[in-house]
PDB file of N, CA and C in Angstrom:
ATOM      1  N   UNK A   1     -29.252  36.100  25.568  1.00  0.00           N
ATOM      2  CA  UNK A   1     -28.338  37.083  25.020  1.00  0.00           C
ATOM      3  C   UNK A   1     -27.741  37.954  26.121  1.00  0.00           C
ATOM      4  N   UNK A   2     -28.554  38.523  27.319  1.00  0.00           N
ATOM      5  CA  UNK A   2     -28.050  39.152  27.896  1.00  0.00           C
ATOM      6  C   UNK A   2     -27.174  38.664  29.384  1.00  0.00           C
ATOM      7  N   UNK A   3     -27.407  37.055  29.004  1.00  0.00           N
ATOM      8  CA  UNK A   3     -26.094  36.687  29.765  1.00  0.00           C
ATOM      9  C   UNK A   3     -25.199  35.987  29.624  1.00  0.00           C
ATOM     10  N   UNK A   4     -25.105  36.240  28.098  1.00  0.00           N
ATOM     11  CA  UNK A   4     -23.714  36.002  27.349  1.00  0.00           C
ATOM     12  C   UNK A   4     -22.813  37.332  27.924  1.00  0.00           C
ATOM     13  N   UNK A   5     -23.691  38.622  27.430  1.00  0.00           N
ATOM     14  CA  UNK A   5     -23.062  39.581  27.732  1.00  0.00           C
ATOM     15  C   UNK A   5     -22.261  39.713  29.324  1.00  0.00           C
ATOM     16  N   UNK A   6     -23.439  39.337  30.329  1.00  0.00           N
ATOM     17  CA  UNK A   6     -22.627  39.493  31.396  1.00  0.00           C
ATOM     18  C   UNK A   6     -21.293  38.402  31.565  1.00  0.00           C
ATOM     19  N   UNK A   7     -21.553  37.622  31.281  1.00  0.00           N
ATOM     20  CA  UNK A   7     -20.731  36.716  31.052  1.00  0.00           C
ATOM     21  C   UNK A   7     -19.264  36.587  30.634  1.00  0.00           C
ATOM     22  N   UNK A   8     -19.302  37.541  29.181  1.00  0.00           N
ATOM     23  CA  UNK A   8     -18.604  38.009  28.673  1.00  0.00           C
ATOM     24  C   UNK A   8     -17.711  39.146  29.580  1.00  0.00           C
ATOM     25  N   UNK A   9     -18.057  39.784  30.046  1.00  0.00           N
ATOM     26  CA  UNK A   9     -18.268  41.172  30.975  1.00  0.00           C
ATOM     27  C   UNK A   9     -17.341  41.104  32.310  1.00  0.00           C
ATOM     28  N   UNK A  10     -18.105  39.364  32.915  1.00  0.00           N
ATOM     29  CA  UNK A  10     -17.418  38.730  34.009  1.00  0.00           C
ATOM     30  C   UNK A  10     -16.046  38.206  33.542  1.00  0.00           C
ATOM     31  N   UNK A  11     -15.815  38.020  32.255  1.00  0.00           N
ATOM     32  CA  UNK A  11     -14.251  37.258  31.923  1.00  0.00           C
ATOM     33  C   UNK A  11     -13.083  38.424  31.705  1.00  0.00           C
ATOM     34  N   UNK A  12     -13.787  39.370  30.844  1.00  0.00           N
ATOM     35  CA  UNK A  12     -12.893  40.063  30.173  1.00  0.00           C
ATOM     36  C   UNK A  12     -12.518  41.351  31.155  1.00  0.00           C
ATOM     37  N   UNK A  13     -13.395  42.141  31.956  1.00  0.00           N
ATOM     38  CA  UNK A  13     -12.923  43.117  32.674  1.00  0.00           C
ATOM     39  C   UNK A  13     -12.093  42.856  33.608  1.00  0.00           C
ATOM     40  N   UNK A  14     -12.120  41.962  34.335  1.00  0.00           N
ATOM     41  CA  UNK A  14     -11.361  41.684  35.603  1.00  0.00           C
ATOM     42  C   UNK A  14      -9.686  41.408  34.858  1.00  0.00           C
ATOM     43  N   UNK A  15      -9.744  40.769  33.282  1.00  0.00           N
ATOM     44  CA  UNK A  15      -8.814  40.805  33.334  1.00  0.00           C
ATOM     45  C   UNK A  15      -7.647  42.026  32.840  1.00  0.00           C
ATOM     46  N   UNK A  16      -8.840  43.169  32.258  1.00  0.00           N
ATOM     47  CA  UNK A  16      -8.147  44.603  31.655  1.00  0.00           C
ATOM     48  C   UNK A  16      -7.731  45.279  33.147  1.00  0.00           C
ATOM     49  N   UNK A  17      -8.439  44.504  34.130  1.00  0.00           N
ATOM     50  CA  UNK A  17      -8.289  45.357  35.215  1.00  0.00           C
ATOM     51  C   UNK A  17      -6.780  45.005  35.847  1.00  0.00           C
ATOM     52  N   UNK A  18      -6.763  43.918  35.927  1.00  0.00           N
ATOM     53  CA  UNK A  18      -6.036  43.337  36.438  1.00  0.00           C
ATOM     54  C   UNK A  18      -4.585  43.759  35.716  1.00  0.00           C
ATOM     55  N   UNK A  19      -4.575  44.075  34.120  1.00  0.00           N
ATOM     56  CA  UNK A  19      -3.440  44.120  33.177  1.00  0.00           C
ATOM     57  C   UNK A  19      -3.204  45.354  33.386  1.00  0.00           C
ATOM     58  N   UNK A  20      -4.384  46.759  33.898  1.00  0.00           N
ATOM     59  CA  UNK A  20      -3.855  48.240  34.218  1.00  0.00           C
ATOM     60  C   UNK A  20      -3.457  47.884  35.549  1.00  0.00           C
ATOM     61  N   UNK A  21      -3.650  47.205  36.309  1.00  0.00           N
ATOM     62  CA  UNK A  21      -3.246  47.485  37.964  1.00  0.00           C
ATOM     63  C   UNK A  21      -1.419  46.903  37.866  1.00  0.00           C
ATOM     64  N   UNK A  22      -1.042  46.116  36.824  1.00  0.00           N
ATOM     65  CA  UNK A  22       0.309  45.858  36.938  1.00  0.00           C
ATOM     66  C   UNK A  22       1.321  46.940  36.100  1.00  0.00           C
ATOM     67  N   UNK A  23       0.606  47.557  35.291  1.00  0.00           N
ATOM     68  CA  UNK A  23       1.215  48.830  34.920  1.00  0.00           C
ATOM     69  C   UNK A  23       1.050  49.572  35.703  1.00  0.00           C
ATOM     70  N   UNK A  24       0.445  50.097  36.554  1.00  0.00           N
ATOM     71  CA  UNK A  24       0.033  51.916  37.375  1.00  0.00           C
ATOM     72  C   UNK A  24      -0.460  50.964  38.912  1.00  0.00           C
ATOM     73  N   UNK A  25       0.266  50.561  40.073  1.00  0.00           N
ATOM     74  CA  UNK A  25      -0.431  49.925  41.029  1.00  0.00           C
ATOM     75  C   UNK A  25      -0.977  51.065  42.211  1.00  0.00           C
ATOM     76  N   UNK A  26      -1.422  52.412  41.087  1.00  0.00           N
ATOM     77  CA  UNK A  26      -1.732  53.591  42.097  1.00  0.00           C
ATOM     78  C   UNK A  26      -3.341  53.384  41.732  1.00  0.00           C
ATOM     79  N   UNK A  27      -3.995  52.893  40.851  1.00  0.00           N
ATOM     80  CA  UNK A  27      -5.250  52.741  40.154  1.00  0.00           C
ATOM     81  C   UNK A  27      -5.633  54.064  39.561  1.00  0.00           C
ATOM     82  N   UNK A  28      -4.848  54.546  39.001  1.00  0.00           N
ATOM     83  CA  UNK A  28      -5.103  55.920  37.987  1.00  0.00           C
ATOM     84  C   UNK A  28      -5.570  55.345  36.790  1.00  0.00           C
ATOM     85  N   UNK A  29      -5.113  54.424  36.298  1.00  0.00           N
ATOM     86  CA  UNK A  29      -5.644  53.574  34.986  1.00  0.00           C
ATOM     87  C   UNK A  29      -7.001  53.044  35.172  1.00  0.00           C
ATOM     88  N   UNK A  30      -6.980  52.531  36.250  1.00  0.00           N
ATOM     89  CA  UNK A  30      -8.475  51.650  36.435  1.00  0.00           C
ATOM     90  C   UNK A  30      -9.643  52.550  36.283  1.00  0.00           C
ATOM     91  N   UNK A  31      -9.330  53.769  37.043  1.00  0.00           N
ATOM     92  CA  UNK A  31     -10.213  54.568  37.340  1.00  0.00           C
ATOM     93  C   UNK A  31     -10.602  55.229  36.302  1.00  0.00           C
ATOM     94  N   UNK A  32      -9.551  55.461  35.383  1.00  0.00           N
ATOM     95  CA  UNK A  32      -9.907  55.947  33.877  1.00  0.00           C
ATOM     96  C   UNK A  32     -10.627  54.957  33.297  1.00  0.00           C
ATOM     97  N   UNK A  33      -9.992  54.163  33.045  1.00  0.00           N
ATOM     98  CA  UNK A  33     -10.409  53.044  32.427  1.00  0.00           C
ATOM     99  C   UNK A  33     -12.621  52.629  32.719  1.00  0.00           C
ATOM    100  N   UNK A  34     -12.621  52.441  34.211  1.00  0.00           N
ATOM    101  CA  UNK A  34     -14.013  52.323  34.375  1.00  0.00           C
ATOM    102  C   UNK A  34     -15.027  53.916  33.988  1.00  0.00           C
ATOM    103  N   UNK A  35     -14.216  55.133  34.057  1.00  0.00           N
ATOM    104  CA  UNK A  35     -14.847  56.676  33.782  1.00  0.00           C
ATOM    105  C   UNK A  35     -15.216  56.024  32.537  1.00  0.00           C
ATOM    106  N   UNK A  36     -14.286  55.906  31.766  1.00  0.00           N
ATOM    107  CA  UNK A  36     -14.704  55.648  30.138  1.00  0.00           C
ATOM    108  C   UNK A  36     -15.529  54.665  30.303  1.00  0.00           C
ATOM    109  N   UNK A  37     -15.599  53.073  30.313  1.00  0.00           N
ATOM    110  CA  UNK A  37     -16.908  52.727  30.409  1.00  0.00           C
ATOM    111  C   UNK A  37     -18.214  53.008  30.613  1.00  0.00           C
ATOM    112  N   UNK A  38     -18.460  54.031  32.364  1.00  0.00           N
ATOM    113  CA  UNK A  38     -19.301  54.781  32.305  1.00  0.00           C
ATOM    114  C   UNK A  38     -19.894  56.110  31.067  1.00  0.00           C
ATOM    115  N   UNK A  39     -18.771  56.716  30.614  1.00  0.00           N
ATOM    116  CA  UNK A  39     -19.169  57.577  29.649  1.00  0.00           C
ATOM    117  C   UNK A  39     -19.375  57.226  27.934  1.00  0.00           C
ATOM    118  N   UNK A  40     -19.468  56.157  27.731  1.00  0.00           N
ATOM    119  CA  UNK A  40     -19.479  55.328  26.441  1.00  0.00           C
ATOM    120  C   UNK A  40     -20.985  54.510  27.187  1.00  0.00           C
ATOM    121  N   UNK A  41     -21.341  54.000  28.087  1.00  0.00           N
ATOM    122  CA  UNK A  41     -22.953  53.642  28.736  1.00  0.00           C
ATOM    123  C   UNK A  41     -23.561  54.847  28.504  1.00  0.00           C
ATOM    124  N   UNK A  42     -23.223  56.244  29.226  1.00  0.00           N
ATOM    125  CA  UNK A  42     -24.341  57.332  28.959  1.00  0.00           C
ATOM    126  C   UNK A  42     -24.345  57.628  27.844  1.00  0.00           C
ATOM    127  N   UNK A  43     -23.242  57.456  26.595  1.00  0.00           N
ATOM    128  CA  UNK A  43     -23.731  57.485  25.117  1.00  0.00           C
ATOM    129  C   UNK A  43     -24.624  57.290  24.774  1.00  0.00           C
ATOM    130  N   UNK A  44     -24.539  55.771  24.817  1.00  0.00           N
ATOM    131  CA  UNK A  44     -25.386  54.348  24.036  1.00  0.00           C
ATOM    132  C   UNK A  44     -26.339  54.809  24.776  1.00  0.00           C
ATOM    133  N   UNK A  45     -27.024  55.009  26.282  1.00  0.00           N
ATOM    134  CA  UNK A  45     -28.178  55.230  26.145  1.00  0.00           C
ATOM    135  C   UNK A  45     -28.923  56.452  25.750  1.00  0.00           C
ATOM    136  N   UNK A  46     -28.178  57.586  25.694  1.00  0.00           N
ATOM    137  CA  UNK A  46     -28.152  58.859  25.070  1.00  0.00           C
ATOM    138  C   UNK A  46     -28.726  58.620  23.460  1.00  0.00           C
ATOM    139  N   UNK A  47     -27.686  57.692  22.971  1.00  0.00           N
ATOM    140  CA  UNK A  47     -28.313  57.513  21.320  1.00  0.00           C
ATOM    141  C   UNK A  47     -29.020  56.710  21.074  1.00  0.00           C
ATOM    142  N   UNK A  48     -29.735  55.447  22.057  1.00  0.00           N
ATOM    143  CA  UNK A  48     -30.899  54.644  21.987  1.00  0.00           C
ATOM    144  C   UNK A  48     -32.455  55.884  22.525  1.00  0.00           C
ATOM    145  N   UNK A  49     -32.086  56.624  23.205  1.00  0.00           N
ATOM    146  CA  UNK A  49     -33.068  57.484  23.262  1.00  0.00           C
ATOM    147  C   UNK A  49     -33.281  58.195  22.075  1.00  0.00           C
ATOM    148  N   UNK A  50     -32.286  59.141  21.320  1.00  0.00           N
ATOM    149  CA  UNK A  50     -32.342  59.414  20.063  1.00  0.00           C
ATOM    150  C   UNK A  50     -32.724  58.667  18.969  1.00  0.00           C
ATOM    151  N   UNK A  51     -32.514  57.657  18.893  1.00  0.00           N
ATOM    152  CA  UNK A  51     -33.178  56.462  17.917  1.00  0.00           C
ATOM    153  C   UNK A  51     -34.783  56.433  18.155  1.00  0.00           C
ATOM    154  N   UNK A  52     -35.091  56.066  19.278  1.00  0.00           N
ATOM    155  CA  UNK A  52     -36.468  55.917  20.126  1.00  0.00           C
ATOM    156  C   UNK A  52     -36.710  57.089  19.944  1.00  0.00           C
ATOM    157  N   UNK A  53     -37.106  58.046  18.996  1.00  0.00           N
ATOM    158  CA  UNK A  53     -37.982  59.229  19.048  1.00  0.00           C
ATOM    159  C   UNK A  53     -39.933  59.519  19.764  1.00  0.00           C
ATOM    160  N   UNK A  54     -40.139  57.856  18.860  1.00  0.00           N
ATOM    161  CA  UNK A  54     -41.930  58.131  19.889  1.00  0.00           C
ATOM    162  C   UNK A  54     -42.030  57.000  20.683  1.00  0.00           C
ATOM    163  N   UNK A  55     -40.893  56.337  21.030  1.00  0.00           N
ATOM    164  CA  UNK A  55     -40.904  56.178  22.568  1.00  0.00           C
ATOM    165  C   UNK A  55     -41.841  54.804  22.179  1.00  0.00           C
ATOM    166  N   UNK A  56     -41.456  54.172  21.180  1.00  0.00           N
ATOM    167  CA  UNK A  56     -42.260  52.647  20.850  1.00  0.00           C
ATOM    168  C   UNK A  56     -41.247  51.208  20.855  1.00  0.00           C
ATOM    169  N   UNK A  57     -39.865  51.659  20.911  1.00  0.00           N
ATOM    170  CA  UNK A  57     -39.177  50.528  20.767  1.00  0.00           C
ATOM    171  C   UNK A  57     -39.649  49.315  21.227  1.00  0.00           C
ATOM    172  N   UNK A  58     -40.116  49.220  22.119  1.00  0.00           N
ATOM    173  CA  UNK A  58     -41.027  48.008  23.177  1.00  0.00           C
ATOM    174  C   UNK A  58     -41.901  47.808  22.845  1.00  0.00           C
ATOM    175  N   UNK A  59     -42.698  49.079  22.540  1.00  0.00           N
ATOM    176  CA  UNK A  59     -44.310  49.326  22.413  1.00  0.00           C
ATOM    177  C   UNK A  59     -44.590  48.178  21.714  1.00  0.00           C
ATOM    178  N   UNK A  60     -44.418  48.007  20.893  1.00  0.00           N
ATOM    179  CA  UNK A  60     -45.035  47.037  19.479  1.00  0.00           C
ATOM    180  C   UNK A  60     -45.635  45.820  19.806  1.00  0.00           C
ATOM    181  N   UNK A  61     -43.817  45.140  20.538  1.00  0.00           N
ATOM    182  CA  UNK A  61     -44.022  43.734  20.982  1.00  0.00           C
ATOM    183  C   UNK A  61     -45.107  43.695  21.934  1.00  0.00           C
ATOM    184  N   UNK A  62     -45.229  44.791  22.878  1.00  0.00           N
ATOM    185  CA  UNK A  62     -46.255  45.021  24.296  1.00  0.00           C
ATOM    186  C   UNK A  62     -47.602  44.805  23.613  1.00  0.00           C
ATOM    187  N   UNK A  63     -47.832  45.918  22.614  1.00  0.00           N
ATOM    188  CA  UNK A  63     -49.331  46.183  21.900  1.00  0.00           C
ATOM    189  C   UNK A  63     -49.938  44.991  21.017  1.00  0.00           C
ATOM    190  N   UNK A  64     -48.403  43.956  20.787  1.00  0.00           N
ATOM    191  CA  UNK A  64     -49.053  43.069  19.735  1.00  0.00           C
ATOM    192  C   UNK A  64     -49.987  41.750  20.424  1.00  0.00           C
ATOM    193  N   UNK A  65     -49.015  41.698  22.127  1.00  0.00           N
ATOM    194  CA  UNK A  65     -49.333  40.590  22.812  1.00  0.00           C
ATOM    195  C   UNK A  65     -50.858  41.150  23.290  1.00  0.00           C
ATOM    196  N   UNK A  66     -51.363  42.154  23.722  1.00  0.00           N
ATOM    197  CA  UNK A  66     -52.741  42.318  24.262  1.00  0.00           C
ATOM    198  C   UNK A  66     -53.529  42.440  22.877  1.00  0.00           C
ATOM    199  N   UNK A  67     -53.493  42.792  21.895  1.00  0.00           N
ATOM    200  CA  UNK A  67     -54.208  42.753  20.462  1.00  0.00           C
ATOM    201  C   UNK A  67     -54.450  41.139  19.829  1.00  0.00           C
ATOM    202  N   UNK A  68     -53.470  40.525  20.429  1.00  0.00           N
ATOM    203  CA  UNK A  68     -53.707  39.166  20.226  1.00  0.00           C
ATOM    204  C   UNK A  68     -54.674  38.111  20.080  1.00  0.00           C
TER     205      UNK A  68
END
């Protein structure tokens, strides 16, 4: 799964990048463009921490394999 994502990641950015650099060839777009990525990442992990209140999301699978 998670290297579909990169995968995905590797096809599609280079080419948003590529489609702001022929509109704006000063990279004012790009640079926005990657800010927002970064600030939509510190979300998601912002609200996966909020979800994760006692800090078990993992735990389970971890606790089930040594209980085994």
């Amino acid at each position: 799964m998670l290297a579909s994502a990169y995968n995905f990641a590797f096809v599609v950015f280079p080419l948003i990048v590529a489609k702001l650099m022929t509109i704006d060839p000063n990279y004012t777009f790009v640079e926005i463009f990657f800010s927002v990525c970064g600030f939509l990442g510190l979300a998601l992990a912002i609200w996966l921490k909020v979800l994760d209140k006692e800090g078990d999301l993992d735990r389970r699978e971890i606790d089930n394999i040594y209980t085994d």
